[in-house]
PDB file of N, CA and C in Angstrom:
ATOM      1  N   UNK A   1      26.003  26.230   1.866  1.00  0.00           N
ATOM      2  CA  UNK A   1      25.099  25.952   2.957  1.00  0.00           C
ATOM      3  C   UNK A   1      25.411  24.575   3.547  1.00  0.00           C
ATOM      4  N   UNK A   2      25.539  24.407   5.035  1.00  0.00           N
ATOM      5  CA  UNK A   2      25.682  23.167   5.445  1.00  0.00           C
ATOM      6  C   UNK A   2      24.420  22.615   5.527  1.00  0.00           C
ATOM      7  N   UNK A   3      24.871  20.976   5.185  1.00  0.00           N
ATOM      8  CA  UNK A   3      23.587  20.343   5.527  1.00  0.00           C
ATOM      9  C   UNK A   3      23.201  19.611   6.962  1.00  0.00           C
ATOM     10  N   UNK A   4      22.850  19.832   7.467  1.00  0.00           N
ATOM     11  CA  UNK A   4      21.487  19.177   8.984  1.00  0.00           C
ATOM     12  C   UNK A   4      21.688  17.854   9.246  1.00  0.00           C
ATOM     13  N   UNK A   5      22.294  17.088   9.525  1.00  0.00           N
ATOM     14  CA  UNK A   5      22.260  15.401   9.258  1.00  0.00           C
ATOM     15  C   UNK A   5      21.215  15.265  10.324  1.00  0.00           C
ATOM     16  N   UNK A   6      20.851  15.630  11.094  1.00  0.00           N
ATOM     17  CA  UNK A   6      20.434  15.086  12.832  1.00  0.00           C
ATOM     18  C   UNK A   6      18.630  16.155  12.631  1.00  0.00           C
ATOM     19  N   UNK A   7      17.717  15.204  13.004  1.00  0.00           N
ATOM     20  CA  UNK A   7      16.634  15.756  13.278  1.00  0.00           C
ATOM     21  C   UNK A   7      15.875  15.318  14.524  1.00  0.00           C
ATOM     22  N   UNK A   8      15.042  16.450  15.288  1.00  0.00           N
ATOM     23  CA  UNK A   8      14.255  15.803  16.161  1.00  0.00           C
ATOM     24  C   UNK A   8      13.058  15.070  15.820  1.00  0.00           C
ATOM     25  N   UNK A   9      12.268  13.780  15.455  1.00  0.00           N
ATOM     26  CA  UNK A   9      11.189  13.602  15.285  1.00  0.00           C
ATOM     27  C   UNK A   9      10.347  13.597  16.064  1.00  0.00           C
ATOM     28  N   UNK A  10       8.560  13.932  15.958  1.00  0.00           N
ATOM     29  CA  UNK A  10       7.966  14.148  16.918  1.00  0.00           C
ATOM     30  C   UNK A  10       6.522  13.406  16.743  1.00  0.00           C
ATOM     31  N   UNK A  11       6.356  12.175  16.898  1.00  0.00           N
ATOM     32  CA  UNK A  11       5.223  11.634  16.901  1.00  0.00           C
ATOM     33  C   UNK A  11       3.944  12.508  17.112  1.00  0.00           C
ATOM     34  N   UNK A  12       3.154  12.283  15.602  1.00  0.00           N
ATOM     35  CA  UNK A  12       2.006  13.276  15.677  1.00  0.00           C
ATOM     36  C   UNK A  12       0.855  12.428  16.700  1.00  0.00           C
ATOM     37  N   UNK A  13       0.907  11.271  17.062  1.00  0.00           N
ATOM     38  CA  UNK A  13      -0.062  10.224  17.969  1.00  0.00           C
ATOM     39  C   UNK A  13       0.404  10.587  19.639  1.00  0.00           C
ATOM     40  N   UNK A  14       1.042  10.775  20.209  1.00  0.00           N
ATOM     41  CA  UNK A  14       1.366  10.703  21.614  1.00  0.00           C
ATOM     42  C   UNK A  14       2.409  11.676  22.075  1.00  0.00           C
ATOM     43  N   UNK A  15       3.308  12.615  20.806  1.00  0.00           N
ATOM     44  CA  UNK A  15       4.189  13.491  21.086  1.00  0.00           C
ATOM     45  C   UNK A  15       5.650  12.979  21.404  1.00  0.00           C
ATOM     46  N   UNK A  16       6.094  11.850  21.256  1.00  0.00           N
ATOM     47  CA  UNK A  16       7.452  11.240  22.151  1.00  0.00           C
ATOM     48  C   UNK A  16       8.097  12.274  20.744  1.00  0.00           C
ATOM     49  N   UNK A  17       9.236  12.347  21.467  1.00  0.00           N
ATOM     50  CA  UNK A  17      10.389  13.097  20.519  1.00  0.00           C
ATOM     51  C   UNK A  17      11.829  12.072  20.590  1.00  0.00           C
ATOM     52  N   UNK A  18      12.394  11.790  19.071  1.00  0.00           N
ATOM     53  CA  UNK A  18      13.626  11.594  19.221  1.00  0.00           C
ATOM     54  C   UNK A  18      14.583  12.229  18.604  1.00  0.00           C
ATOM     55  N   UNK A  19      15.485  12.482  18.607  1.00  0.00           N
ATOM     56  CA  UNK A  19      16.640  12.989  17.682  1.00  0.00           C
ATOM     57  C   UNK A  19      17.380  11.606  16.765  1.00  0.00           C
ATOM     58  N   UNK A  20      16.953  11.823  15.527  1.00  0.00           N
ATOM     59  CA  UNK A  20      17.442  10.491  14.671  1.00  0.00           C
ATOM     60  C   UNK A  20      18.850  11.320  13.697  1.00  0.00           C
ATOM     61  N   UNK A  21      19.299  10.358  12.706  1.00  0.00           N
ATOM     62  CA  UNK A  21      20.254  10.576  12.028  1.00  0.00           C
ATOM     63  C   UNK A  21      19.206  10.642  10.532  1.00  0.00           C
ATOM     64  N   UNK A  22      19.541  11.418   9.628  1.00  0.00           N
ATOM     65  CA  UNK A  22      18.353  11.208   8.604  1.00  0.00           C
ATOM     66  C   UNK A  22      19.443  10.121   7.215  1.00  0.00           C
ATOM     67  N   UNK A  23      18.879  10.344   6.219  1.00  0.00           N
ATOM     68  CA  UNK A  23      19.701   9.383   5.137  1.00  0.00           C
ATOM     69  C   UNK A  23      20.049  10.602   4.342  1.00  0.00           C
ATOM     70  N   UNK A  24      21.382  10.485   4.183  1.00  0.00           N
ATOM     71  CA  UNK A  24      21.856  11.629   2.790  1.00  0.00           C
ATOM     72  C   UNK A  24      21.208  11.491   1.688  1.00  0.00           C
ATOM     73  N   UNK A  25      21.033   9.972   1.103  1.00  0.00           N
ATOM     74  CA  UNK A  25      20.763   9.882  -0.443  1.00  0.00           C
ATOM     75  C   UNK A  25      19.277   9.810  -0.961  1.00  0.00           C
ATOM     76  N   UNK A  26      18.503   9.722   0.423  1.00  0.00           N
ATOM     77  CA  UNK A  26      17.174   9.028   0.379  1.00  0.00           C
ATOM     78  C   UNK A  26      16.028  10.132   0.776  1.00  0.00           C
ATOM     79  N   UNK A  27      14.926   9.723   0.496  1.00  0.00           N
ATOM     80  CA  UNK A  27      14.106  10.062   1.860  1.00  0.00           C
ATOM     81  C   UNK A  27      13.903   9.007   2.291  1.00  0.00           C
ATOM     82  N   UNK A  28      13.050   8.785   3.556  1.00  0.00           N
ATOM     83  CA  UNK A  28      12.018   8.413   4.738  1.00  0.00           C
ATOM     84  C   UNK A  28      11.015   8.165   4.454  1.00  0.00           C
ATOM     85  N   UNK A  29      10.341   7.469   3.891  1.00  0.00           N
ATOM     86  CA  UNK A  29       8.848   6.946   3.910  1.00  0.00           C
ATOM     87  C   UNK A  29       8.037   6.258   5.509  1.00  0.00           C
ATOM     88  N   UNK A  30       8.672   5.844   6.084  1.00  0.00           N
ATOM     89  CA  UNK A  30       8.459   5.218   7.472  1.00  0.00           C
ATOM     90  C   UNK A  30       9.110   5.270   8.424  1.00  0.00           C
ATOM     91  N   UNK A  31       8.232   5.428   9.564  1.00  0.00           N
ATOM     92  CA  UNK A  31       8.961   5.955  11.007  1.00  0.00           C
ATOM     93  C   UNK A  31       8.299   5.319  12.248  1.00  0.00           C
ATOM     94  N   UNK A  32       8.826   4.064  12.307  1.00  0.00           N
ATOM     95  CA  UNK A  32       8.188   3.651  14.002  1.00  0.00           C
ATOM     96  C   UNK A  32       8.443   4.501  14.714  1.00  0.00           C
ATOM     97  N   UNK A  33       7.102   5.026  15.933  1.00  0.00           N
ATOM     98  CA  UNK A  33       7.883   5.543  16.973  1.00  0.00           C
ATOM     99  C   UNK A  33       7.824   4.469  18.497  1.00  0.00           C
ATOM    100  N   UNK A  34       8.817   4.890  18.693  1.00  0.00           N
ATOM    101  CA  UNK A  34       9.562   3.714  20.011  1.00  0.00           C
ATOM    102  C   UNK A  34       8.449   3.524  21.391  1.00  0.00           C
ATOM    103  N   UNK A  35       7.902   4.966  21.332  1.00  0.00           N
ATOM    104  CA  UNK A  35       7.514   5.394  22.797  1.00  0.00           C
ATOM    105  C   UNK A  35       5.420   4.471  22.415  1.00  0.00           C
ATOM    106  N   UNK A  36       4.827   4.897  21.377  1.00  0.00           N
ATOM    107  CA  UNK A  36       3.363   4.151  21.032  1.00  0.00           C
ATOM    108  C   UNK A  36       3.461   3.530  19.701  1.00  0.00           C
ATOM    109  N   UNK A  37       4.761   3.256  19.198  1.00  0.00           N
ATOM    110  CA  UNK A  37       4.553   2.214  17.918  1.00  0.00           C
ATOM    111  C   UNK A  37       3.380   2.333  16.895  1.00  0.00           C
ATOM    112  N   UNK A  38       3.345   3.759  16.675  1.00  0.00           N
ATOM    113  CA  UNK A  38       2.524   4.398  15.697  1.00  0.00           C
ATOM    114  C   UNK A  38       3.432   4.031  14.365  1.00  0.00           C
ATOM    115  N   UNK A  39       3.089   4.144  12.848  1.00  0.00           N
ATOM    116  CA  UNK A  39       3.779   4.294  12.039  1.00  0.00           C
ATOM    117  C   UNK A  39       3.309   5.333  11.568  1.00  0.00           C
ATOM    118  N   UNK A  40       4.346   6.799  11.645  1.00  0.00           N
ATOM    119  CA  UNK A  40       4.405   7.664  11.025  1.00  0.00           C
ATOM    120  C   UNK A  40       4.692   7.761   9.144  1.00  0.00           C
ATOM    121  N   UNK A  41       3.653   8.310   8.246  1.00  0.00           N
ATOM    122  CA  UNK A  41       4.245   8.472   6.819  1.00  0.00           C
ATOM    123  C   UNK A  41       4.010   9.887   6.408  1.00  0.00           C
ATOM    124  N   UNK A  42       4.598  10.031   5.524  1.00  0.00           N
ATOM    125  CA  UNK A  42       4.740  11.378   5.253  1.00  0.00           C
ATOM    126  C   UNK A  42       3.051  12.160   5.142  1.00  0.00           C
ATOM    127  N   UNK A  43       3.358  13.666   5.357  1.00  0.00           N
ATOM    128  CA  UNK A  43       1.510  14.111   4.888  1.00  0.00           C
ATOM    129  C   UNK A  43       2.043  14.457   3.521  1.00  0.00           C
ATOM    130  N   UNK A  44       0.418  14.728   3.035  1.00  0.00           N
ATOM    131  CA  UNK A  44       0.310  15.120   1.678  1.00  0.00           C
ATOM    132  C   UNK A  44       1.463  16.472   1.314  1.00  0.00           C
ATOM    133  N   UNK A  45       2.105  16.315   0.354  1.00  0.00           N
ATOM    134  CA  UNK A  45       3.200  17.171  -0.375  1.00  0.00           C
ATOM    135  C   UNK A  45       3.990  16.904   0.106  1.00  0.00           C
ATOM    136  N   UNK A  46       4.620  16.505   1.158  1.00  0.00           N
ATOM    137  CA  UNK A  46       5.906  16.357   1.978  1.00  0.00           C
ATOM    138  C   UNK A  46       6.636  14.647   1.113  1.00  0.00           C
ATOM    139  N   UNK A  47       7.948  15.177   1.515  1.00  0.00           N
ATOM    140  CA  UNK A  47       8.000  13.912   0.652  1.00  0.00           C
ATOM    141  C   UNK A  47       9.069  12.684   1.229  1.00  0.00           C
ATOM    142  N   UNK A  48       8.834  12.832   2.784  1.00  0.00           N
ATOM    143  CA  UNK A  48       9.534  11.857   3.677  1.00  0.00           C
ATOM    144  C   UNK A  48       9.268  12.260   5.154  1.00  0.00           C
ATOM    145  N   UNK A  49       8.811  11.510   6.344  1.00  0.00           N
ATOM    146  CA  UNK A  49       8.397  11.702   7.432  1.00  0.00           C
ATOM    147  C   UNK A  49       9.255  12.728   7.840  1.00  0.00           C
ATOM    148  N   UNK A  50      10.900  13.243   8.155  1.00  0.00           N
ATOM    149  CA  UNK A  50      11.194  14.099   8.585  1.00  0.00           C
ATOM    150  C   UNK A  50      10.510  15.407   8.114  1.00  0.00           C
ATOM    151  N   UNK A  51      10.214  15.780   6.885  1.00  0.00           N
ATOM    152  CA  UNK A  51       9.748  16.703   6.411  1.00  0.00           C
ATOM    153  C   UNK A  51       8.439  16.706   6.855  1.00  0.00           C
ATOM    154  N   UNK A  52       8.015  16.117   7.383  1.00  0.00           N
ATOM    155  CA  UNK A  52       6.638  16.169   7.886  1.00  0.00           C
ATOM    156  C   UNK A  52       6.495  16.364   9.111  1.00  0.00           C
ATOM    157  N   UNK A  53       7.365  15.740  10.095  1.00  0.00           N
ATOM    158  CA  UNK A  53       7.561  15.379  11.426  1.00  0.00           C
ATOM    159  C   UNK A  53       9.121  16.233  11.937  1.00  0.00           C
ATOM    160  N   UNK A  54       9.866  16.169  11.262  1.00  0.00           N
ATOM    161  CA  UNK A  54      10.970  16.833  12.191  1.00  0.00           C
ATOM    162  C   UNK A  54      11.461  18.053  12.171  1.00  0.00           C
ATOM    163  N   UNK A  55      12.057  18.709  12.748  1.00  0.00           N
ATOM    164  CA  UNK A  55      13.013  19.661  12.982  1.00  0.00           C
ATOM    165  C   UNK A  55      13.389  20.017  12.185  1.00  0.00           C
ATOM    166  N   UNK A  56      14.210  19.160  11.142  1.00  0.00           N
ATOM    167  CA  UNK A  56      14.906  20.010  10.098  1.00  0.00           C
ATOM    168  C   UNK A  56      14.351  19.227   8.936  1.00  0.00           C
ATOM    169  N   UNK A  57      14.641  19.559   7.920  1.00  0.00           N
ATOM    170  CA  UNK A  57      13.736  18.746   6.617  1.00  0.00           C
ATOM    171  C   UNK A  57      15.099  17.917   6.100  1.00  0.00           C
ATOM    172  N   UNK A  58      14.983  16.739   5.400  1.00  0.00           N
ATOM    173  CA  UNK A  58      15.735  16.341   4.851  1.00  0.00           C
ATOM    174  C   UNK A  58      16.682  16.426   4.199  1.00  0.00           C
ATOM    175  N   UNK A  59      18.235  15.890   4.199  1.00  0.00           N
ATOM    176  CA  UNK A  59      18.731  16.301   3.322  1.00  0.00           C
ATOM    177  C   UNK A  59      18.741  16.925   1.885  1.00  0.00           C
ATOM    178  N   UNK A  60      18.136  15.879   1.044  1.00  0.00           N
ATOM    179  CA  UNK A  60      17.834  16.231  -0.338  1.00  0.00           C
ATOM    180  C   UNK A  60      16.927  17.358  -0.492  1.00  0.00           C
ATOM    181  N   UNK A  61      16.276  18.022   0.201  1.00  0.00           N
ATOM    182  CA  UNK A  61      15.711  18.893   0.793  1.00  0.00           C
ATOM    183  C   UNK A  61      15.896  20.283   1.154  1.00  0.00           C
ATOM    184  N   UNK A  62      17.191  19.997   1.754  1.00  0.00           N
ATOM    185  CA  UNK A  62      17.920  20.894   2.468  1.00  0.00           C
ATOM    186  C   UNK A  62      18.790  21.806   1.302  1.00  0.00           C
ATOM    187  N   UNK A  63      19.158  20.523   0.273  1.00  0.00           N
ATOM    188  CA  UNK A  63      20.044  21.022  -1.133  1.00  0.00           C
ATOM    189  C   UNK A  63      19.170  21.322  -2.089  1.00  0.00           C
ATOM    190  N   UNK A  64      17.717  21.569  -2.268  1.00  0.00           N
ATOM    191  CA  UNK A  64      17.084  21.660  -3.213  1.00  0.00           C
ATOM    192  C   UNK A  64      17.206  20.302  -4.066  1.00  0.00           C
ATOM    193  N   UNK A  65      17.420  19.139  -3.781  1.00  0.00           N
ATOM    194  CA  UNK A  65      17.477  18.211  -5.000  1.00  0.00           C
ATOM    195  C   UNK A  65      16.604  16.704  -4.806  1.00  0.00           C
ATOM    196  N   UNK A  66      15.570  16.928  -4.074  1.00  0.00           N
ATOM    197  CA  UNK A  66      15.027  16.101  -3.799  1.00  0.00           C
ATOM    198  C   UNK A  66      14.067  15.837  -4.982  1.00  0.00           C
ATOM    199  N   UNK A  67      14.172  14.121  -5.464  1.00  0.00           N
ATOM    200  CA  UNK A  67      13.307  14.094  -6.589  1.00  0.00           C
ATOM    201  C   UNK A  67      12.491  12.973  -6.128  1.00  0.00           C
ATOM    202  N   UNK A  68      11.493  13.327  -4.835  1.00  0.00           N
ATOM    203  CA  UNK A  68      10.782  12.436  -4.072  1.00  0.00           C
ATOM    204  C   UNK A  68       9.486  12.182  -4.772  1.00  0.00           C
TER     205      UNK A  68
END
């Protein structure tokens, strides 16, 4: 299975969308967004803002090996 590097994020405060690069090794705990400078964090069970907020879920995620 290939993995997703590129997600759209989508501010749950005002809706701006970006397409970011995510981290292979990591998750995401924090996500300025550019457009209302909200700080996005993950919701409950999710275990990094893309997975909460974007398009595609995180790498570690994506491989089953996320030990968030």
């Amino acid at each position: 299975m290939k993995v997703l590097l590129r997600s759209k994020i989508t501010c749950s405060e005002c809706g701006h969308q970006k397409e970011e690069e995510m981290p292979t090794n990591a998750c995401q705990f924090f996500y300025y967004c550019e457009s209302c400078g909200m700080l996005l964090r993950p919701k409950a069970g999710d275990c990094c803002v893309f997975c909460s907020y974007g398009s595609v879920p995180c790498p570690p995620v994506q491989q089953g090996s996320c030990a968030c």
